[in-house]
Protein backbone atom coordinates (compact mmCIF):
# COMPACT_ATOMS: atom_id res chain seq x y z
CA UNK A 1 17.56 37.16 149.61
CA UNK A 2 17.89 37.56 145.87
CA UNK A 3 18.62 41.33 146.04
CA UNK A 4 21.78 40.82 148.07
CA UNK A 5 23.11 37.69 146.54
CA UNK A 6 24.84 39.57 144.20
CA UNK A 7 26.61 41.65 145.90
CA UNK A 8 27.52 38.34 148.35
CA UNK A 9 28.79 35.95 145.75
CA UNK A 10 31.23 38.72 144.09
CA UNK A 11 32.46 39.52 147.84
CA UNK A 12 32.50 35.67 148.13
CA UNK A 13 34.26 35.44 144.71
CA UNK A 14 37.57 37.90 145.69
CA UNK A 15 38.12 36.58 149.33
CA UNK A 16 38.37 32.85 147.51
CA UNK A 17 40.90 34.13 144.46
CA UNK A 18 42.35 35.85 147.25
CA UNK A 19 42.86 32.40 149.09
CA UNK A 20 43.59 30.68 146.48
CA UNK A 21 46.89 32.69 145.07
CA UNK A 22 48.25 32.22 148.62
CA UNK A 23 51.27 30.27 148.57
CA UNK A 24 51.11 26.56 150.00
CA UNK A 25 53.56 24.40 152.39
CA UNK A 26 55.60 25.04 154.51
CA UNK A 27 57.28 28.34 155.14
CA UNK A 28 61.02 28.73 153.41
CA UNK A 29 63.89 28.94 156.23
CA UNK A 30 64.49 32.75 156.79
CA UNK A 31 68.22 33.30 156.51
CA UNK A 32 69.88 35.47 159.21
CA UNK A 33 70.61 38.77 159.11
CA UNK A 34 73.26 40.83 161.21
CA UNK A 35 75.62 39.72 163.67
CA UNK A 36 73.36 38.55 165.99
CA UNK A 37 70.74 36.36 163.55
CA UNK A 38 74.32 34.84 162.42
CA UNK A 39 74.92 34.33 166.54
CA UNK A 40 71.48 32.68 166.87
CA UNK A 41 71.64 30.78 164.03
CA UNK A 42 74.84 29.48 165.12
CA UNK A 43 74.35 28.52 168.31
CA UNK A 44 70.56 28.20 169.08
CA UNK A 45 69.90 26.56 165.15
CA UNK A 46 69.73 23.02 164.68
CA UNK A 47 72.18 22.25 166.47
CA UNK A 48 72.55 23.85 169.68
CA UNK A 49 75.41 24.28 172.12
CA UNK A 50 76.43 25.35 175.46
CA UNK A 51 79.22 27.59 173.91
CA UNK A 52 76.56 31.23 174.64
CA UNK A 53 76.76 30.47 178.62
CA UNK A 54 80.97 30.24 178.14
CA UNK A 55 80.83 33.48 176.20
CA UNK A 56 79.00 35.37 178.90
CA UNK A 57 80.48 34.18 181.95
CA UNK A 58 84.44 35.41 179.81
CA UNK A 59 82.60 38.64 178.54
CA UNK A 60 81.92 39.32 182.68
CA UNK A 61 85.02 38.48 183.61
CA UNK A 62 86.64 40.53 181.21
CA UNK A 63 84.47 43.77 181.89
CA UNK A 64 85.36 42.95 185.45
CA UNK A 65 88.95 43.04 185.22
CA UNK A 66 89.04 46.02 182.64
CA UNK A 67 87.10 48.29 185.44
CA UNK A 68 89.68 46.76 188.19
CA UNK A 69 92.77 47.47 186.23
CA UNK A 70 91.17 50.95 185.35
CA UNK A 71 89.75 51.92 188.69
CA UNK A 72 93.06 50.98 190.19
CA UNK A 73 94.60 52.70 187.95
CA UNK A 74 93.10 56.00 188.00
CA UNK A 75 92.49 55.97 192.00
CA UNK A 76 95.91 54.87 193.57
CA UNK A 77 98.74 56.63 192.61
CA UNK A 78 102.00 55.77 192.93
């Protein structure tokens, strides 16, 4: 036991400093990055809304009648 104590207690030694320049508390808020962490931040933060479901079901509709005004377009001709 004396042989390896030694070795032990310097091992033991780093892995506390190591512990002990961690930083304590609580995590700082991330801020958000891009278009989308702005999105999310907006609208899923604190403070959340129903405004995402709105945006998706106008985004559909508006793909939708882009590809019917194209389609028609481009495949009837008169």
């Amino acid at each position: 036991q004396g042989l390896g104590a030694a070795k032990d207690a310097v091992r033991m030694a780093r892995i506390v400093k190591f512990y002990e320049r961690l930083p304590k508390g609580p995590a700082p808020e991330r801020a958000a990055g891009g278009p989308l962490g702005w999105y999310q931040a907006k609208y899923f933060g604190k403070n959340p809304s129903a405004a995402p479901i709105w945006h998706v079901i106008f985004g559909i509709m508006t793909l939708g009648y882009s590809m019917e005004y194209y389609f028609h377009l481009s495949m009837n001709y008169h």
